[in-house]
C-alpha atoms as a PDB file:
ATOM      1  CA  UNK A   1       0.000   0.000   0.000  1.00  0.00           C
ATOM      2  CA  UNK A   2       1.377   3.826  -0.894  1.00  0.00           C
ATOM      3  CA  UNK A   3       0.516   6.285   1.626  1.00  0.00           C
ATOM      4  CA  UNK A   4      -1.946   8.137  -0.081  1.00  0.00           C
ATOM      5  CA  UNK A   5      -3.852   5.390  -0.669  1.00  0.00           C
ATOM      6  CA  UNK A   6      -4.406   1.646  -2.663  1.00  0.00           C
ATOM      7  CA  UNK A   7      -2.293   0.687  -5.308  1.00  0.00           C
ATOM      8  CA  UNK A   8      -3.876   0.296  -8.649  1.00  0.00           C
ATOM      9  CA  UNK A   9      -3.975  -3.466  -9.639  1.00  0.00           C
ATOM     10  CA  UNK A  10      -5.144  -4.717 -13.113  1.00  0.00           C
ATOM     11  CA  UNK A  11      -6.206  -8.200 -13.712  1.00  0.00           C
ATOM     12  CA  UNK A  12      -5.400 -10.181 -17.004  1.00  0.00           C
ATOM     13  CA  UNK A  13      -5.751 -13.671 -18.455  1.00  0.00           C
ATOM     14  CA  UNK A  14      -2.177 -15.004 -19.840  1.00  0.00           C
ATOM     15  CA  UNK A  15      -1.816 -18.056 -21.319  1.00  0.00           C
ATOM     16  CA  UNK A  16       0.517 -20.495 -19.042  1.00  0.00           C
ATOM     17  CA  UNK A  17       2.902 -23.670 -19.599  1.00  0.00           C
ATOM     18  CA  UNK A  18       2.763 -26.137 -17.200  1.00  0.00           C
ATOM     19  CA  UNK A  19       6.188 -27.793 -16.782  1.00  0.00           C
ATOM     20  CA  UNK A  20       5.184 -30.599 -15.212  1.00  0.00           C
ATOM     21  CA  UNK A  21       1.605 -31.774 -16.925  1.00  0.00           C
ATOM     22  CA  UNK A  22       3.339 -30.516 -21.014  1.00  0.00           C
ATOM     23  CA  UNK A  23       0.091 -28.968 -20.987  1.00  0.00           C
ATOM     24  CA  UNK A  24      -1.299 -24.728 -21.932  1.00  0.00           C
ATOM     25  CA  UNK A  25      -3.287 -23.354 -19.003  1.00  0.00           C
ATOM     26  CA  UNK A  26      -5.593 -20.073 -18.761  1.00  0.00           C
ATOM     27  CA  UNK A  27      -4.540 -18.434 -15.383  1.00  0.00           C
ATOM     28  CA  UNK A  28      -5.406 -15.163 -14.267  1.00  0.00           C
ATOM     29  CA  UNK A  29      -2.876 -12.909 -12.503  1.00  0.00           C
ATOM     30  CA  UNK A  30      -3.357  -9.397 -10.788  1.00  0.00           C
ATOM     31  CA  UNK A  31      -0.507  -6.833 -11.837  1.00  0.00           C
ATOM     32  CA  UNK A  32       0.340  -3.768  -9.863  1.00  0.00           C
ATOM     33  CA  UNK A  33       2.146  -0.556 -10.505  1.00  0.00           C
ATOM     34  CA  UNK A  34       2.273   2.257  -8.939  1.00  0.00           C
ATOM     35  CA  UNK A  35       2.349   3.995 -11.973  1.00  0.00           C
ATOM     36  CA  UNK A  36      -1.001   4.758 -13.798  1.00  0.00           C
ATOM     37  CA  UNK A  37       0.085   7.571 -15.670  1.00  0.00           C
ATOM     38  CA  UNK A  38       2.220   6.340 -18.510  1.00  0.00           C
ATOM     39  CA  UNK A  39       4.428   9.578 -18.946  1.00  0.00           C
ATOM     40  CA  UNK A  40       5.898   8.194 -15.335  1.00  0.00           C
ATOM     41  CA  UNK A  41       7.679   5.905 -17.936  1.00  0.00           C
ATOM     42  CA  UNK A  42       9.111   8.500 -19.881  1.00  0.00           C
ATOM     43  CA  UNK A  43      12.772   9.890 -19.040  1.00  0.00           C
ATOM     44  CA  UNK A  44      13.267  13.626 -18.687  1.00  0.00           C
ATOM     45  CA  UNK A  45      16.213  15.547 -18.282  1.00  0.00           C
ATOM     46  CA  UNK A  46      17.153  18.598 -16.629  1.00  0.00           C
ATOM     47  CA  UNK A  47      19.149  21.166 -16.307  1.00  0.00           C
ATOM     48  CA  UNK A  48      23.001  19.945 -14.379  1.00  0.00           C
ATOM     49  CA  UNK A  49      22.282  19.934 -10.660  1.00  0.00           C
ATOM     50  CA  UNK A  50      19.331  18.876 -11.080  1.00  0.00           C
ATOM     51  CA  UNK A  51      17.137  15.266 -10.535  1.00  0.00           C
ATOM     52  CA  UNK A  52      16.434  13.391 -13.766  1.00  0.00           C
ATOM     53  CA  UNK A  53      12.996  11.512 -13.398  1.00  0.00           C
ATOM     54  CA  UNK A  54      13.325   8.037 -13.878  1.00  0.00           C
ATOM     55  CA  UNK A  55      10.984   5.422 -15.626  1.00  0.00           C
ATOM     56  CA  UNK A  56       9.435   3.295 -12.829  1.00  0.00           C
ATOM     57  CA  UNK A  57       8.969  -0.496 -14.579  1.00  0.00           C
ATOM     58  CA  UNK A  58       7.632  -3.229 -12.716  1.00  0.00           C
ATOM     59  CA  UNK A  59       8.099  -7.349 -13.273  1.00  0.00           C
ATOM     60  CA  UNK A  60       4.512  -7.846 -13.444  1.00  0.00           C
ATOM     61  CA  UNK A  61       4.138  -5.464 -16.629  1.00  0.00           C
ATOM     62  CA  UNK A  62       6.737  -8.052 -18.314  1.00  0.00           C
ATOM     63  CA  UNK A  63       5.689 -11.424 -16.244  1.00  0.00           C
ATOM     64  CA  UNK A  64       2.961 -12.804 -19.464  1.00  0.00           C
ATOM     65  CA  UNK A  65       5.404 -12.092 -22.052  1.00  0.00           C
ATOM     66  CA  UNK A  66       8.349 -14.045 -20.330  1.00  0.00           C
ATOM     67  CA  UNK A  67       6.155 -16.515 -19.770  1.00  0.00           C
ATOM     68  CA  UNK A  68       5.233 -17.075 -23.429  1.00  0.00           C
ATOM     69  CA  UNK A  69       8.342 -16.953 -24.571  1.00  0.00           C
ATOM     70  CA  UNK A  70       9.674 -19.929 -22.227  1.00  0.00           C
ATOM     71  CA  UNK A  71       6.212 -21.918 -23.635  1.00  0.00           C
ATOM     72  CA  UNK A  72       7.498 -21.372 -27.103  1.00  0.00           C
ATOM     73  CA  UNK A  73      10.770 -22.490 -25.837  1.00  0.00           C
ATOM     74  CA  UNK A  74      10.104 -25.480 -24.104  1.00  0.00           C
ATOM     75  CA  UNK A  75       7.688 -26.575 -27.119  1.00  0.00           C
ATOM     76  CA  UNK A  76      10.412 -26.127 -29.471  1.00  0.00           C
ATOM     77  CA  UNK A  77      13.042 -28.122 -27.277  1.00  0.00           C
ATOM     78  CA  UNK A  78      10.275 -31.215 -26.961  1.00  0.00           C
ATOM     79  CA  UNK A  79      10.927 -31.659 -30.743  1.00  0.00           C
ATOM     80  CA  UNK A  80      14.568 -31.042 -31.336  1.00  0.00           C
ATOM     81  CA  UNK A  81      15.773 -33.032 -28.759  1.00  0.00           C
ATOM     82  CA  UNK A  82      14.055 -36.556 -30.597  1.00  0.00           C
ATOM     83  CA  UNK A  83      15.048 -35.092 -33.610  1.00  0.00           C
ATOM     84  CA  UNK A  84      18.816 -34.962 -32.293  1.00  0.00           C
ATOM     85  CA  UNK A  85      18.270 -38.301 -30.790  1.00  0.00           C
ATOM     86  CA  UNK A  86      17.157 -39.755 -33.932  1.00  0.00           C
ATOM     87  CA  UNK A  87      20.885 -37.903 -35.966  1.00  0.00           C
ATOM     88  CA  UNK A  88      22.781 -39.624 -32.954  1.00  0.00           C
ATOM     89  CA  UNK A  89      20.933 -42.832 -33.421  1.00  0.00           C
ATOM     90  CA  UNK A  90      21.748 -42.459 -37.047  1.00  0.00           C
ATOM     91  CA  UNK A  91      25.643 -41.602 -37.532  1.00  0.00           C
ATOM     92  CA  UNK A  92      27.812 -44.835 -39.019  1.00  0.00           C
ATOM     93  CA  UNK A  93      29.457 -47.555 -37.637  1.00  0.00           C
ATOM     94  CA  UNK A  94      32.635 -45.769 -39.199  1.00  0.00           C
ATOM     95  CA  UNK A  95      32.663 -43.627 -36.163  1.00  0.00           C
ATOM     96  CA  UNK A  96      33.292 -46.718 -33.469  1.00  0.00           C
ATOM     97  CA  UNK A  97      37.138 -48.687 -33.295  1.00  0.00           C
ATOM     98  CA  UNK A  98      39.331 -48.355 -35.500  1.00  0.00           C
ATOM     99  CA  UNK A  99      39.698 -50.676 -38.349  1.00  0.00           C
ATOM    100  CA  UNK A 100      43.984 -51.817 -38.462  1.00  0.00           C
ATOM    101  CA  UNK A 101      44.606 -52.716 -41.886  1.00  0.00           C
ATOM    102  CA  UNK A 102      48.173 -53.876 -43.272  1.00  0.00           C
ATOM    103  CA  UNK A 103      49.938 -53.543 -46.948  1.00  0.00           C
ATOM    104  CA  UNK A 104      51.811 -55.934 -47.146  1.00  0.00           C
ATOM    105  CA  UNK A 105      53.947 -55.729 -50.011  1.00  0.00           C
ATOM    106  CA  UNK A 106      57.102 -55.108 -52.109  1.00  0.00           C
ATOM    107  CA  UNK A 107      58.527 -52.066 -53.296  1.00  0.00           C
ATOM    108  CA  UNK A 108      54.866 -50.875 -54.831  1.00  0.00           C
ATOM    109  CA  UNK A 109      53.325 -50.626 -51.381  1.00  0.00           C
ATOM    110  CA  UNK A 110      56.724 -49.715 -49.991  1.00  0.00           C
ATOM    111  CA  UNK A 111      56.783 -46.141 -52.258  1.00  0.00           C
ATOM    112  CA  UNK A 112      60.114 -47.053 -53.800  1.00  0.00           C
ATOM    113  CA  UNK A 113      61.490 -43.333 -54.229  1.00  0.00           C
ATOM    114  CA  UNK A 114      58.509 -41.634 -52.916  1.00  0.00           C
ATOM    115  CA  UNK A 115      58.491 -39.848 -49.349  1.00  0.00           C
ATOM    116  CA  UNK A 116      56.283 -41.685 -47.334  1.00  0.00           C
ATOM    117  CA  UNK A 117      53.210 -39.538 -46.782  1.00  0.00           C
ATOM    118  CA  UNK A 118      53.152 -40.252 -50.950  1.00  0.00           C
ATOM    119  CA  UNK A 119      53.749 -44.143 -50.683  1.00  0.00           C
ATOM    120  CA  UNK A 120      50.552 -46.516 -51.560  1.00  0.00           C
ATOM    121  CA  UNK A 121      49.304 -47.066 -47.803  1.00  0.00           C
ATOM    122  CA  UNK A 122      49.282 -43.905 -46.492  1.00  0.00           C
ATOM    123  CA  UNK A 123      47.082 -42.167 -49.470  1.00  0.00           C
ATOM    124  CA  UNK A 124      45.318 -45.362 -48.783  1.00  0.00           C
ATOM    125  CA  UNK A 125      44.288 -44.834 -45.012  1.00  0.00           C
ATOM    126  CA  UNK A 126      43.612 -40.852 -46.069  1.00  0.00           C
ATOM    127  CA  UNK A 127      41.010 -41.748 -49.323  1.00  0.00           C
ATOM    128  CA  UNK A 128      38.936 -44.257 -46.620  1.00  0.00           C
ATOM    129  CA  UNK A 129      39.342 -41.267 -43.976  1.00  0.00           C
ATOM    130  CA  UNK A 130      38.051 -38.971 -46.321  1.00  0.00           C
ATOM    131  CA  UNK A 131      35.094 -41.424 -47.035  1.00  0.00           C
ATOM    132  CA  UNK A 132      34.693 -41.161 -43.244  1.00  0.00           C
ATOM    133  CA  UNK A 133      35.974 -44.498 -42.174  1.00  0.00           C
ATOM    134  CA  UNK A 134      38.139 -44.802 -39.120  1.00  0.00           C
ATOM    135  CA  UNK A 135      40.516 -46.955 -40.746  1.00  0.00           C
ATOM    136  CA  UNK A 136      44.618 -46.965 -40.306  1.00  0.00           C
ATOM    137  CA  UNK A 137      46.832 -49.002 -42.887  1.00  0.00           C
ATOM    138  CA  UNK A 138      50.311 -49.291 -41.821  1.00  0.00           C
ATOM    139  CA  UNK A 139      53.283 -50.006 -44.743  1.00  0.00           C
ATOM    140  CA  UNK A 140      54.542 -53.653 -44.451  1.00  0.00           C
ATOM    141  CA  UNK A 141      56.163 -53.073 -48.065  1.00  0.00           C
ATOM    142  CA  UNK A 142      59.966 -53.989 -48.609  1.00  0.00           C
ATOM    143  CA  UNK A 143      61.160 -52.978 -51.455  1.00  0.00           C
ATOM    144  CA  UNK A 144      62.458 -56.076 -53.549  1.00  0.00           C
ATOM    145  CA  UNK A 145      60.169 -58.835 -51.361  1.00  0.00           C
ATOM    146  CA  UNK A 146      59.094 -62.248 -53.045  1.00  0.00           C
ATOM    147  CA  UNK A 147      55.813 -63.684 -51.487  1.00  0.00           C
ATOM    148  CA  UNK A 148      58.619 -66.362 -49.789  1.00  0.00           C
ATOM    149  CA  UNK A 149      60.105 -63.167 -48.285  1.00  0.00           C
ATOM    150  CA  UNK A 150      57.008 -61.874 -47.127  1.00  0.00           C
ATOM    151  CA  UNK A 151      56.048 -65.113 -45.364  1.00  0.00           C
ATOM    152  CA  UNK A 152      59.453 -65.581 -44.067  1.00  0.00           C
ATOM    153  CA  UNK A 153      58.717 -61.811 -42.453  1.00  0.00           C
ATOM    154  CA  UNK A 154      54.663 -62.089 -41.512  1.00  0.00           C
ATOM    155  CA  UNK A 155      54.811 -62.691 -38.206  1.00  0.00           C
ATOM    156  CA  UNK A 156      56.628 -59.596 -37.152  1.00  0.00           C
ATOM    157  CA  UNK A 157      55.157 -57.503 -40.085  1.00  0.00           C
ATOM    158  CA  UNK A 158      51.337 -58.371 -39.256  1.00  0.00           C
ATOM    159  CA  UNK A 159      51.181 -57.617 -35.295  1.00  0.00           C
ATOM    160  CA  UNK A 160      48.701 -58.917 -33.571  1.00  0.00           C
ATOM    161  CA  UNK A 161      45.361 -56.394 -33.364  1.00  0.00           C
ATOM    162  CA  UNK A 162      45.313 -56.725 -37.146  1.00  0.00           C
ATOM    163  CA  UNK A 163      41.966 -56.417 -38.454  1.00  0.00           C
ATOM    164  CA  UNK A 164      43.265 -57.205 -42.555  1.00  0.00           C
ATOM    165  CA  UNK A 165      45.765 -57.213 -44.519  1.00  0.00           C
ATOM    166  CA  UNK A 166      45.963 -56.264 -48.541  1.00  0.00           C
ATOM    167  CA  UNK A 167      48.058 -59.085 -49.817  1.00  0.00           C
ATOM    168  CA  UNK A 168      50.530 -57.416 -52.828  1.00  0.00           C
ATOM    169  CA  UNK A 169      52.949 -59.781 -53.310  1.00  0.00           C
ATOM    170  CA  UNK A 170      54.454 -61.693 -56.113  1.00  0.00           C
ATOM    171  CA  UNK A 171      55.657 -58.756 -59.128  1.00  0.00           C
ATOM    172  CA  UNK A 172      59.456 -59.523 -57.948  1.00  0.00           C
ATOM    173  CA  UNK A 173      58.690 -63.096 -58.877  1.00  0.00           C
ATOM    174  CA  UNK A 174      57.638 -62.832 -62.193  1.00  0.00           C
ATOM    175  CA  UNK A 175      60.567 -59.977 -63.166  1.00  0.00           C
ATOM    176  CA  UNK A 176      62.709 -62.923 -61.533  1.00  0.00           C
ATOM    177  CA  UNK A 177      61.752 -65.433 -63.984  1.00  0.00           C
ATOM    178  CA  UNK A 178      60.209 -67.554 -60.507  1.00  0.00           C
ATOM    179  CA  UNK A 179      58.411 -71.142 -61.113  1.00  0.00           C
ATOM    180  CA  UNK A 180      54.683 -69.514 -60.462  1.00  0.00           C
ATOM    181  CA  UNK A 181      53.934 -72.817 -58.221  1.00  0.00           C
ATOM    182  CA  UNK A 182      56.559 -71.204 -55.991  1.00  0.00           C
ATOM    183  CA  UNK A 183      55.213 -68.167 -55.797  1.00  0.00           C
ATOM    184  CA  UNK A 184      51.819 -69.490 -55.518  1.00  0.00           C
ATOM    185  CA  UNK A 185      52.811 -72.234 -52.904  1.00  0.00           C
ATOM    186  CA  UNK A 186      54.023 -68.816 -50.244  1.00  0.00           C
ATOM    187  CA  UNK A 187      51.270 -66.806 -50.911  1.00  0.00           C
ATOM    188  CA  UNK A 188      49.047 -69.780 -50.519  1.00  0.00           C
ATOM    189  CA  UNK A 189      50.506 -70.284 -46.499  1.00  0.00           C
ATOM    190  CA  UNK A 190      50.674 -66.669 -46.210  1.00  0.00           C
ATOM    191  CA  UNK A 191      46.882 -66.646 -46.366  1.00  0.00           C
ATOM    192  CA  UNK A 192      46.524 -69.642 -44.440  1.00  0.00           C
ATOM    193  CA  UNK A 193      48.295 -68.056 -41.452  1.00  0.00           C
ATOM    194  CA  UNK A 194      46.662 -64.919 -41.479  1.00  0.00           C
ATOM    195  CA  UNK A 195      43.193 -67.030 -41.818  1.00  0.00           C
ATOM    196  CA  UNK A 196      44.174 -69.035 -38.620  1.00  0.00           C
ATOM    197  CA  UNK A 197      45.038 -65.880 -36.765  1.00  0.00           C
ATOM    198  CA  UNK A 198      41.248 -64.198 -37.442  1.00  0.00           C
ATOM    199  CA  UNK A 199      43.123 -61.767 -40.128  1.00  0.00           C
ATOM    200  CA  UNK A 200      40.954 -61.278 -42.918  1.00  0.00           C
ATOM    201  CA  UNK A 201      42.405 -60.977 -46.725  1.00  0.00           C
ATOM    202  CA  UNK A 202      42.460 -58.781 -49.671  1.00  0.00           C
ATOM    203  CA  UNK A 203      44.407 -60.187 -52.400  1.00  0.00           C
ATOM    204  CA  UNK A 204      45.993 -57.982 -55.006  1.00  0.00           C
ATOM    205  CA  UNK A 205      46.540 -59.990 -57.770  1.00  0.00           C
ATOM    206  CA  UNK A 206      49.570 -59.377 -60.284  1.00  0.00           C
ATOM    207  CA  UNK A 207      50.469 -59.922 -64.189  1.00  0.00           C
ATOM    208  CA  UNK A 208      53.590 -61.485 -65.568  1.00  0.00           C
ATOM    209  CA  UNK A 209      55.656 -59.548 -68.342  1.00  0.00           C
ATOM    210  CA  UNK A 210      54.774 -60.465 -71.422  1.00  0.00           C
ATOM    211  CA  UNK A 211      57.767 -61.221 -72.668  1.00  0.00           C
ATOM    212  CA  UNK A 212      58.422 -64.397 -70.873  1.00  0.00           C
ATOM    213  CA  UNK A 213      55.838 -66.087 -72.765  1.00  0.00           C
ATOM    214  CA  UNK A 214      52.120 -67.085 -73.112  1.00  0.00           C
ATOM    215  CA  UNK A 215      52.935 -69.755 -71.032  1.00  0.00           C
ATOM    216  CA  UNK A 216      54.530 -68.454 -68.514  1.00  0.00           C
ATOM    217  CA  UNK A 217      51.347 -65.630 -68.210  1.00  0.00           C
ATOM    218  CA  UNK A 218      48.609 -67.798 -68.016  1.00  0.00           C
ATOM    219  CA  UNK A 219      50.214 -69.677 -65.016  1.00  0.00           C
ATOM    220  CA  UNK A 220      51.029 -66.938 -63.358  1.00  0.00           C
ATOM    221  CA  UNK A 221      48.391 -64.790 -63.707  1.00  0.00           C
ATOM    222  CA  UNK A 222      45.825 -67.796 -63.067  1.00  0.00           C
ATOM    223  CA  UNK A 223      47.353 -68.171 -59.510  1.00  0.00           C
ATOM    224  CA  UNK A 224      45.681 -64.847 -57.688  1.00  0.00           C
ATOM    225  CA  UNK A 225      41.965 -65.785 -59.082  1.00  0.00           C
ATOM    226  CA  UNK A 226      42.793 -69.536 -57.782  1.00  0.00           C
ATOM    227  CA  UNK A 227      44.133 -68.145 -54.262  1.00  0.00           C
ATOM    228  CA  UNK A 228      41.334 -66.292 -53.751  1.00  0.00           C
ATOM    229  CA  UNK A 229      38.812 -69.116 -54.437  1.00  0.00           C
ATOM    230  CA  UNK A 230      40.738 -71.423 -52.394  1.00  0.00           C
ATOM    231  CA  UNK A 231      40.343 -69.322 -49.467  1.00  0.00           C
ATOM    232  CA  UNK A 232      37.497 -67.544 -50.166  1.00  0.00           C
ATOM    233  CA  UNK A 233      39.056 -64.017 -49.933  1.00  0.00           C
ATOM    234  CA  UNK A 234      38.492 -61.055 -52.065  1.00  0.00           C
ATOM    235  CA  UNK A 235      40.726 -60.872 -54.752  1.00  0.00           C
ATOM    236  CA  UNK A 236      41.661 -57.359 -56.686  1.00  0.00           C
ATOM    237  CA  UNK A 237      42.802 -58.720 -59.843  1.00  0.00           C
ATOM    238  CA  UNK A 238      45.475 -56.584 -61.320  1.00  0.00           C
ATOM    239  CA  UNK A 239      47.104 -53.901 -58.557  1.00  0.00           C
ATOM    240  CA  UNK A 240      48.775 -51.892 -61.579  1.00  0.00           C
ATOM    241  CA  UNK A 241      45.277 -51.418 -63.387  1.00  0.00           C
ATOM    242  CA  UNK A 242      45.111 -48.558 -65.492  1.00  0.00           C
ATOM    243  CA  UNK A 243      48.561 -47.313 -64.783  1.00  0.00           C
ATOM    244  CA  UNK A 244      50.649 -49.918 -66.435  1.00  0.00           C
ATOM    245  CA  UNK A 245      52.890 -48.977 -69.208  1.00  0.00           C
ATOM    246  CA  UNK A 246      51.558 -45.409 -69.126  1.00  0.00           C
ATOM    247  CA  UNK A 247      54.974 -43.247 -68.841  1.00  0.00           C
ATOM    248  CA  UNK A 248      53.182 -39.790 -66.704  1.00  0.00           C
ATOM    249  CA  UNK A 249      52.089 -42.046 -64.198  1.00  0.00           C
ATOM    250  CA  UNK A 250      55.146 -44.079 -63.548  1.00  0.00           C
ATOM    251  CA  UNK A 251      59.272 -43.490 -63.003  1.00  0.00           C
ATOM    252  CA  UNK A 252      61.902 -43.346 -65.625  1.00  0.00           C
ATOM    253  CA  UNK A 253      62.192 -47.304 -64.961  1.00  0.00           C
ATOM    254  CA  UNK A 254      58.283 -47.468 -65.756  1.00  0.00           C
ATOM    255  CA  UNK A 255      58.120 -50.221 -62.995  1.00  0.00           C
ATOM    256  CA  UNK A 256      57.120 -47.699 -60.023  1.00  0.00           C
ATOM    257  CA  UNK A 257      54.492 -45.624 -60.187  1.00  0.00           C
ATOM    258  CA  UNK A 258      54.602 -41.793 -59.662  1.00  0.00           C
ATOM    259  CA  UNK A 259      53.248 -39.806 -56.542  1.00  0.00           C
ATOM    260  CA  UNK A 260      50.430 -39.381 -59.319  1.00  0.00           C
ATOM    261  CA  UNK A 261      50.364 -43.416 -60.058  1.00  0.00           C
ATOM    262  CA  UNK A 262      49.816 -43.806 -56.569  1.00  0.00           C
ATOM    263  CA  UNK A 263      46.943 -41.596 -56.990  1.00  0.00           C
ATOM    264  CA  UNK A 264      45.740 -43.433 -59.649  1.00  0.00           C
ATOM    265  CA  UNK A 265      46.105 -47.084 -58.093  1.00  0.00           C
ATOM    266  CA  UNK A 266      43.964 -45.720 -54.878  1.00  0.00           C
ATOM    267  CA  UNK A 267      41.037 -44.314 -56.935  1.00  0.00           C
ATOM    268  CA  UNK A 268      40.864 -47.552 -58.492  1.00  0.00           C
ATOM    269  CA  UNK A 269      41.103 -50.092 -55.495  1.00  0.00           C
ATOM    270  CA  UNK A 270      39.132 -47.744 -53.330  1.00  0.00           C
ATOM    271  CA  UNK A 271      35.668 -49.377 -53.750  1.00  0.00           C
ATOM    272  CA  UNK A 272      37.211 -52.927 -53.166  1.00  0.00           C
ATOM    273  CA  UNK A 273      38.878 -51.662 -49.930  1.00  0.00           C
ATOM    274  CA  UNK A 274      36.001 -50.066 -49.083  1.00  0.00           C
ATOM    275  CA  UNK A 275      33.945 -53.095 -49.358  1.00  0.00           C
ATOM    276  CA  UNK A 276      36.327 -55.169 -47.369  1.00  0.00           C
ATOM    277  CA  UNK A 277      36.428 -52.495 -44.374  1.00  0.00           C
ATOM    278  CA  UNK A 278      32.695 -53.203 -44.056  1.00  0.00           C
ATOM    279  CA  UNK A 279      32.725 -56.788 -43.670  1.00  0.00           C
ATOM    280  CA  UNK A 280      35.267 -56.215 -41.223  1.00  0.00           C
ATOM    281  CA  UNK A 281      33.413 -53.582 -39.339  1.00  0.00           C
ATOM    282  CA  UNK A 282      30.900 -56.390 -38.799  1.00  0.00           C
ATOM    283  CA  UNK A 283      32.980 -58.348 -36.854  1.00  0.00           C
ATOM    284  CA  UNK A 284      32.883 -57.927 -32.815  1.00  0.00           C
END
């Protein structure tokens, strides 16, 4: 109460939220001010030295419209957060562990006179990153390997925690003039060993020169597609496809491919590798 008298009160119907039922209620509320005159809101200024008049505002004036406001709010939250749920609920499996893949390999997974941020596996791992798989592929390539020095190294080159390997191994055999049933009897225990451990297996399959014969081709090149339906294991059939031969994508010695040839072999194996990272992203 003011001294000279009652306080003016004005009584309105607002529109409430009810927190706890979700539910739009009619309420009504008394507001008071004890300022009926609205120029009492107005600011005036005077002359220095003397008192500016102030506006007088109460909460109640204001009370309603915060109150709407929150209503909308809380409406608005009820259906982003299933909304949000729902994106959660709906982001890939390629956001979980880490898939560990392995190249092992010879001087073309190696990245025989390439730095190593250029070399086969590691444009590899960044493609299937960009694709937004967690997947890592470390370089088990020595330059010069046979597939009988890659089994004579696979323990120590395929640690344990290794989800696959890409099998490329076998190119030094065939510029070596190798019996294919050689080559084809190490690559054939290489798989089995890796199969045994829970490894899975991407075969990359290679061509022999030409120039050692029509014989000498069709045995060697008929080993990878009998591998890999021996064992059941995908099977990429040429790892040089569409680079080959061609001079700008490979060194003066038009064996190794080019930063560029790299390039070119990833766009091309991508969708196989991509396809073998989800079966293994099945696994436990």
């Amino acid at each position: 109460m003011d001294a000279g008298g009652s306080t003016p009160q004005t009584k309105v119907d607002i529109l409430q939220f009810d927190g706890w039922s979700g539910l739009f209620a009619h309420r009504d509320m008394i507001l008071t001010s004890t300022e009926t005159d609205a120029s009492a809101c107005s600011r005036t200024w005077r002359k220095r030295g003397e008192t500016a008049a102030r506006p007088v505002w109460r909460y109640g004036l204001w009370f309603p419209l915060v109150q709407s406001w929150a209503a909308v709010f809380l409406l608005a939250l009820a259906f982003v957060l299933p909304v949000a749920t729902m994106t959660q609920a709906q982001t890939p499996p390629s956001a979980g562990r880490e898939i560990r893949l392995v190249a092992l390999g010879d001087s073309l997974s190696a990245g025989y006179n390439l730095p190593a941020s250029a070399a086969f596996p590691a444009v590899l791992q960044q493609a299937l990153r960009q694709k937004g798989l967690n997947v890592s592929v470390t370089n088990a390539g020595v330059s010069g390997d046979t597939a009988q020095g890659g089994l004579d190294r696979l323990d120590w080159s395929v640690p344990d925690g290794t989800d696959g390997v890409i099998l490329e191994l076998g190119a030094n055999d065939a510029l070596r003039g190798f019996d294919p049933a050689t080559t084809e009897k190490a690559l054939d225990a290489i798989i089995t060993r890796l199969k045994a451990r829970g490894i899975a297996v991407l075969l990359a399959g290679m061509y022999a020169p030409r120039n050692l014969g029509p014989d000498y081709a069709a045995r060697f090149d008929g080993l990878f597609p009998r591998l890999a339906k021996k064992h059941g294991v995908m099977l990429y059939p040429f790892f040089l496809e569409g680079i080959a031969g061609d001079r700008a994508l490979n060194q003066p010695d038009l064996l190794h491919p080019t930063a560029e040839g790299v390039r070119a072999i990833v766009s091309r194996i991508l969708p196989s590798v991509e396809r073998f990272v989800a079966g293994l992203a099945t696994k436990p």
